[in-house]
N, C-alpha and C. Protein backbone atom coordinates (compact mmCIF):
# COMPACT_ATOMS: atom_id res chain seq x y z
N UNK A 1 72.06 -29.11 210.64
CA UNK A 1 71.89 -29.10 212.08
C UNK A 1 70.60 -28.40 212.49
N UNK A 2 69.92 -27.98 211.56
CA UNK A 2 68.50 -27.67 212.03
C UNK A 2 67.52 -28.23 212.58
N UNK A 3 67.98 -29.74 212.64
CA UNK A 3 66.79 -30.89 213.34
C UNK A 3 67.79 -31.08 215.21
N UNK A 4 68.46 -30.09 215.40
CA UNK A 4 68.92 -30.12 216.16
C UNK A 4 68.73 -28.51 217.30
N UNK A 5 68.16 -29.27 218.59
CA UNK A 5 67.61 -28.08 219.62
C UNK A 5 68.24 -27.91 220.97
N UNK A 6 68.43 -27.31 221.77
CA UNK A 6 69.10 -27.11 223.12
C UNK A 6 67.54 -26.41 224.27
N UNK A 7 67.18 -27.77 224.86
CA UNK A 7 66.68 -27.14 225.98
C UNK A 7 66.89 -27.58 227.50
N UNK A 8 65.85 -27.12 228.44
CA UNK A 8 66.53 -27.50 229.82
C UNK A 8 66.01 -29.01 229.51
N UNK A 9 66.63 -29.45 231.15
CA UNK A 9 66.40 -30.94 231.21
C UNK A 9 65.60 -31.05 231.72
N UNK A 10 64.16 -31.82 232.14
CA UNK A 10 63.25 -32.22 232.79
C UNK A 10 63.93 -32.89 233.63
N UNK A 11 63.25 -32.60 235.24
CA UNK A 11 64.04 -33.44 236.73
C UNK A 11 64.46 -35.09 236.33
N UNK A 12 63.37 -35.51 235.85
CA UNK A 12 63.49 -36.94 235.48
C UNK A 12 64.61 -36.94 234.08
N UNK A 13 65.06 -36.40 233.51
CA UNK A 13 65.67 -36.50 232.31
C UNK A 13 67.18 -36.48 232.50
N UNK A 14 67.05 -35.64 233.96
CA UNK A 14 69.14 -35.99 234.48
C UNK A 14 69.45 -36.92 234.94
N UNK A 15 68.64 -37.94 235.41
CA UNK A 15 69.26 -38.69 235.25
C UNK A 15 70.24 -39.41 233.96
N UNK A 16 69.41 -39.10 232.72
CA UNK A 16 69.94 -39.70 231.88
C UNK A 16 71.06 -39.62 231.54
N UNK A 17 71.92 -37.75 231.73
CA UNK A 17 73.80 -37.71 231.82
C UNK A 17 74.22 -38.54 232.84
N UNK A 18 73.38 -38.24 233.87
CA UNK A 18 74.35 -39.91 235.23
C UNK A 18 74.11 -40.72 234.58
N UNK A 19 73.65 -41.23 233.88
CA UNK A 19 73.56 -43.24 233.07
C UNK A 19 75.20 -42.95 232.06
N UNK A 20 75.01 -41.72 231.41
CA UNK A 20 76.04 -41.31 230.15
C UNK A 20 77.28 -41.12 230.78
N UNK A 21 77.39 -40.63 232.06
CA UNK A 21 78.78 -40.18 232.78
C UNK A 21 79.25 -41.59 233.00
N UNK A 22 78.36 -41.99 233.81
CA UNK A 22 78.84 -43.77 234.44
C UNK A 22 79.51 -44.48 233.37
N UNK A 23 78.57 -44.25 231.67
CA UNK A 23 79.16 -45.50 230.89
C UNK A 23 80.55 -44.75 230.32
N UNK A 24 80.63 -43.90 230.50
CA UNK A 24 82.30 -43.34 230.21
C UNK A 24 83.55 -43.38 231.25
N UNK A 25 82.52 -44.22 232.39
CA UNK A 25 83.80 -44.08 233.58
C UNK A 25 83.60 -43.22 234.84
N UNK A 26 82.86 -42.17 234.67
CA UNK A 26 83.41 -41.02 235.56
C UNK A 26 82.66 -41.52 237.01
N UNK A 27 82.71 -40.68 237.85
CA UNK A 27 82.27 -40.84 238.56
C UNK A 27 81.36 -39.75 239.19
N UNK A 28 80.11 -39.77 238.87
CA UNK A 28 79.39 -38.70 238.69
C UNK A 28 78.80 -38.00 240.18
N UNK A 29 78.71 -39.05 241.14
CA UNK A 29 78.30 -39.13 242.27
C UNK A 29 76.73 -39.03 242.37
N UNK A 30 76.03 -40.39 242.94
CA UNK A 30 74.54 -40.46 242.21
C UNK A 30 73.31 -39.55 243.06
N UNK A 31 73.97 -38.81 243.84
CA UNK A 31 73.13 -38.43 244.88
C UNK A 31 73.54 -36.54 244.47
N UNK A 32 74.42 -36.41 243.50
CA UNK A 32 74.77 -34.97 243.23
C UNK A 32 73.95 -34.09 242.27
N UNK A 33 73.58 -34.70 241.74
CA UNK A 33 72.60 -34.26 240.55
C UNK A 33 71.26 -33.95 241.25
N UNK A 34 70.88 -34.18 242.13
CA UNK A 34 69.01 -34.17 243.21
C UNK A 34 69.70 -32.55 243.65
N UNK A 35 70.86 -32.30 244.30
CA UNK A 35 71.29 -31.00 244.71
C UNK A 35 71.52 -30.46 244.08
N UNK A 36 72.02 -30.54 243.15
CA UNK A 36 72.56 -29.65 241.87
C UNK A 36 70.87 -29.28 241.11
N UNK A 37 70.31 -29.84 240.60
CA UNK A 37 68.76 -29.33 240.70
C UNK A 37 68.01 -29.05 241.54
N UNK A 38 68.16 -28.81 242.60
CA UNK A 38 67.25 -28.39 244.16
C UNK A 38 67.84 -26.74 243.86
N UNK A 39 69.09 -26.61 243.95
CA UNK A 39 69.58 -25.45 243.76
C UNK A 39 69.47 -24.62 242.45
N UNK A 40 69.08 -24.98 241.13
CA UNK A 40 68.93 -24.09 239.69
C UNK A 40 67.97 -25.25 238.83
N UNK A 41 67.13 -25.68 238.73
CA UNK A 41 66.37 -26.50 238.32
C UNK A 41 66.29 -26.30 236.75
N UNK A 42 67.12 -25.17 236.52
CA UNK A 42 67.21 -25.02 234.71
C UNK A 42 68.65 -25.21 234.17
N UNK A 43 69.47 -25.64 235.46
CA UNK A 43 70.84 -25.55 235.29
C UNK A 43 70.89 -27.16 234.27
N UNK A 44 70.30 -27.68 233.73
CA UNK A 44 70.53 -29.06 232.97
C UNK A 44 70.30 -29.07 231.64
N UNK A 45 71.17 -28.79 230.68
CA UNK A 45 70.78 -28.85 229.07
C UNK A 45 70.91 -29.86 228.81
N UNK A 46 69.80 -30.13 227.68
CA UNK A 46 69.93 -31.41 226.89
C UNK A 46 70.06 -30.79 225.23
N UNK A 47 70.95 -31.50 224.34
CA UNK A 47 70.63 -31.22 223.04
C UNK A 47 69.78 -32.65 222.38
N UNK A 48 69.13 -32.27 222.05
CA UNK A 48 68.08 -32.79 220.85
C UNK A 48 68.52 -33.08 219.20
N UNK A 49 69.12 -34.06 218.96
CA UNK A 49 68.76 -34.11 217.41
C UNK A 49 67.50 -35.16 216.49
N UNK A 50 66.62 -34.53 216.01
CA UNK A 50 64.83 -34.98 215.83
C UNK A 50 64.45 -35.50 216.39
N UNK A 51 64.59 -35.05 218.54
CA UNK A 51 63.97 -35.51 219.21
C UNK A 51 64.53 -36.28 220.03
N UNK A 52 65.70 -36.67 219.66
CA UNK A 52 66.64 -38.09 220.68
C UNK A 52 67.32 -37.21 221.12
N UNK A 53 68.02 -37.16 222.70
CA UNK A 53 68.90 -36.81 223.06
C UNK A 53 70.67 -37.10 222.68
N UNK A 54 71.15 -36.25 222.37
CA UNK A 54 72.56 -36.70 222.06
C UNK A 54 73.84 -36.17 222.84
N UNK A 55 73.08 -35.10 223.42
CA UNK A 55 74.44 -33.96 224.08
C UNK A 55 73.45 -33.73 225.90
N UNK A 56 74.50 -33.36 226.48
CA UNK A 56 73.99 -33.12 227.51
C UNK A 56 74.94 -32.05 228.33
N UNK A 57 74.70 -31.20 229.13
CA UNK A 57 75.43 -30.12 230.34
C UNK A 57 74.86 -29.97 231.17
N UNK A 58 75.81 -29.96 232.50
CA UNK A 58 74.83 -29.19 233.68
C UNK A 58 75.77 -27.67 233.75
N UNK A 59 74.79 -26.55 234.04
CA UNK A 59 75.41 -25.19 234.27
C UNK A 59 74.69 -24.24 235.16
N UNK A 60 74.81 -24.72 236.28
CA UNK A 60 73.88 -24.29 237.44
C UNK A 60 74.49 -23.52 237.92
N UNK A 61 73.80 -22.42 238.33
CA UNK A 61 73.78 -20.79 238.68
C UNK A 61 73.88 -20.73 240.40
N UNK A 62 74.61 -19.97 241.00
CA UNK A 62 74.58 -19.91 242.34
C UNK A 62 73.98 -18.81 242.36
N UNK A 63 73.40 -18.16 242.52
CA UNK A 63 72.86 -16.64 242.40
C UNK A 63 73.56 -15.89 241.16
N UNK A 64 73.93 -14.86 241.62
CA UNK A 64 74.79 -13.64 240.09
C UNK A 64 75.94 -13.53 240.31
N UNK A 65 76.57 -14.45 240.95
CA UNK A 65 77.86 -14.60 240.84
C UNK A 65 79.34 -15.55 240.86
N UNK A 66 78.10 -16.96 240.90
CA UNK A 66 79.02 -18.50 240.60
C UNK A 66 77.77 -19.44 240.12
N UNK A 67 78.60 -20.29 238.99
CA UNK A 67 78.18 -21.10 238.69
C UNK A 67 79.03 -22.64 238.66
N UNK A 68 78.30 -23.43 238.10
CA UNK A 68 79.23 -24.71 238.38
C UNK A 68 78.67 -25.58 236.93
N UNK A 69 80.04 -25.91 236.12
CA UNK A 69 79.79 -26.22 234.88
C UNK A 69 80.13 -28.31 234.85
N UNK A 70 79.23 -29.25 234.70
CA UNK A 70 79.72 -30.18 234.46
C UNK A 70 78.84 -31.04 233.55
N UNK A 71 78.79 -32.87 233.92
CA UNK A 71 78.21 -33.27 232.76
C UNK A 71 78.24 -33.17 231.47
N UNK A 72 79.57 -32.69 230.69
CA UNK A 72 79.25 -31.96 229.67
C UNK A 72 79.46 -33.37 228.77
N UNK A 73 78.70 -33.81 228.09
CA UNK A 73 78.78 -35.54 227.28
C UNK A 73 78.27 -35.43 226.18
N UNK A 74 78.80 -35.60 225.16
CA UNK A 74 77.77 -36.05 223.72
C UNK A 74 78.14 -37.57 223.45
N UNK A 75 76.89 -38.42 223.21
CA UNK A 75 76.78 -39.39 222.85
C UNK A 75 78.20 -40.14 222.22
N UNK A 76 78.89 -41.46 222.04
CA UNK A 76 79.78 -41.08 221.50
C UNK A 76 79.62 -41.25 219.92
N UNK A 77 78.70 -41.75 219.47
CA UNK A 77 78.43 -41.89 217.98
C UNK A 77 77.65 -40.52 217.07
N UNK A 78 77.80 -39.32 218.30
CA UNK A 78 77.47 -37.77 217.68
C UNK A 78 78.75 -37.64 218.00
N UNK A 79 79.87 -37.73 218.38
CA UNK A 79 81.00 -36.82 218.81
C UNK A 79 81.80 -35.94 217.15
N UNK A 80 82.04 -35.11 217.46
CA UNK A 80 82.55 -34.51 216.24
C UNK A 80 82.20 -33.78 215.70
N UNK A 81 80.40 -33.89 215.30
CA UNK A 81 79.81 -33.33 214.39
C UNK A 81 79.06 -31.55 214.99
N UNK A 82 79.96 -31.19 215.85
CA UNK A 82 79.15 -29.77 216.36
C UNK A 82 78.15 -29.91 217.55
N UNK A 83 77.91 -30.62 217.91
CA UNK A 83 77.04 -31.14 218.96
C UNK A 83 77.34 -30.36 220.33
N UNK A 84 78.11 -30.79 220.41
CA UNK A 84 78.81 -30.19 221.80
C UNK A 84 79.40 -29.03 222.15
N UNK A 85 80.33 -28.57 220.81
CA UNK A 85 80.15 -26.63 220.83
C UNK A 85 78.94 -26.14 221.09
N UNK A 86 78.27 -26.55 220.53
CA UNK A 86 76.90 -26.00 220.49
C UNK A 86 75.75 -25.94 222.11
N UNK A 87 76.29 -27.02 222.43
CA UNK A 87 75.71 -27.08 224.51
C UNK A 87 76.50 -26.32 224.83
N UNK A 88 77.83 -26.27 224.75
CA UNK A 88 78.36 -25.88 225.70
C UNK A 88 78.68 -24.22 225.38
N UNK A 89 78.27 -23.67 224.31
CA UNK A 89 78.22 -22.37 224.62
C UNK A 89 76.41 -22.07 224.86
N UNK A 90 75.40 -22.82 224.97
CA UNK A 90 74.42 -22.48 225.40
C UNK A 90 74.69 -22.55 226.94
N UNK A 91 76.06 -23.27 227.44
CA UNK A 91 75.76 -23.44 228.94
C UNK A 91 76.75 -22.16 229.54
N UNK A 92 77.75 -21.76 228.15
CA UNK A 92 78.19 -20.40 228.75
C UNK A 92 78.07 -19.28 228.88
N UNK A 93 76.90 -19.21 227.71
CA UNK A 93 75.32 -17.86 227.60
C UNK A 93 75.04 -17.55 228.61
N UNK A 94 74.54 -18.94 229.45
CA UNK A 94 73.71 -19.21 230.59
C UNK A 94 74.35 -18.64 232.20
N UNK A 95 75.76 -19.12 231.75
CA UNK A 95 76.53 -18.84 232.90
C UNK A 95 77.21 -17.18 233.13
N UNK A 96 77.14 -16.88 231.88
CA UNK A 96 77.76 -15.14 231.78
C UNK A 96 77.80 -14.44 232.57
N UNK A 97 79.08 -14.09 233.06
CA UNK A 97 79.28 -13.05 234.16
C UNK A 97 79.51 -13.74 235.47
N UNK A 98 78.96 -14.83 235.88
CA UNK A 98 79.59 -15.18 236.68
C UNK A 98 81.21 -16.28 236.91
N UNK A 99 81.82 -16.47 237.86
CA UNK A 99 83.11 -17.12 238.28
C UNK A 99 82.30 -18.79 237.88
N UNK A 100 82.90 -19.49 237.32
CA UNK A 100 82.66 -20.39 237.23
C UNK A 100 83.61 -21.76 237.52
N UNK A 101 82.96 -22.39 238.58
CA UNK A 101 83.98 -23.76 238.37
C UNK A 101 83.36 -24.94 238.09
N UNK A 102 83.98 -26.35 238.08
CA UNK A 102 83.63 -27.47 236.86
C UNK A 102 84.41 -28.61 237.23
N UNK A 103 83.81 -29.59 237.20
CA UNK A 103 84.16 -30.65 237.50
C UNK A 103 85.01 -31.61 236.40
N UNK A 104 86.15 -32.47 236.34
CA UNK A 104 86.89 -33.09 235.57
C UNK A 104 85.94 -34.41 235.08
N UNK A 105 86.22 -35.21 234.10
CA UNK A 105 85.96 -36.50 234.10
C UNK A 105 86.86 -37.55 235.07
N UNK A 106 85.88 -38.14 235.38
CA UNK A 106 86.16 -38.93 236.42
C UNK A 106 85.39 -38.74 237.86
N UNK A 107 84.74 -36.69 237.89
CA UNK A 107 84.11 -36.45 238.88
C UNK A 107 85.40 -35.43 239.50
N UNK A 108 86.24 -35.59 239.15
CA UNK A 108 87.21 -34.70 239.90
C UNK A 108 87.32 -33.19 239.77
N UNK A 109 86.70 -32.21 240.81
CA UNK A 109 86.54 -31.06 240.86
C UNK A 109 87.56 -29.98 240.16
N UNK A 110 87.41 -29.07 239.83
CA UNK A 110 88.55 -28.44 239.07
C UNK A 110 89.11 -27.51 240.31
């Protein structure tokens, strides 16, 4: 797993979990992701394996004391292999200390 990296998402690059949410069903809401980066613009991980995206999270920060955890998708032909432990405690590093809530698949708020 060393050819494998966790960084933020470039504005243009979230879209790419809305393309990944949609083909699993959910309902991501296409206009949520422009706010959800207006508000924490680092809140979007992507994981990297040699360069291709495979994993993805959003974990956007309300100030120091809420965050909001969703998007959380690995490809489905990475699923299994550590991929996704691996975002998603970079997105709970990220989130530490604060109350956090998170959206279901399908889009449905927790």
């Amino acid at each position: 797993m060393s050819n494998y990296q966790i960084r933020t998402m470039t504005e243009d690059e979230v879209g790419l979990a809305i393309e990944w949410a949609a083909l699993e069903g959910w309902n991501p809401g296409l206009n949520d992701a422009a706010c959800f980066y207006a508000a924490d613009p680092e809140g979007f991980l992507v994981g990297l394996l040699d360069g291709e995206p495979v994993a993805a999270i959003s974990a956007v920060c309300y100030g120091d004391t809420f965050g909001f955890l969703g998007l959380y998708i690995v490809k489905p032909q990475y699923r299994g292999r550590g991929f996704g432990l691996r975002i998603w405690k970079a997105a709970m590093d990220r989130m530490r200390g604060r109350n956090i809530g998170g959206g279901l698949p399908g889009g449905t708020a927790m």
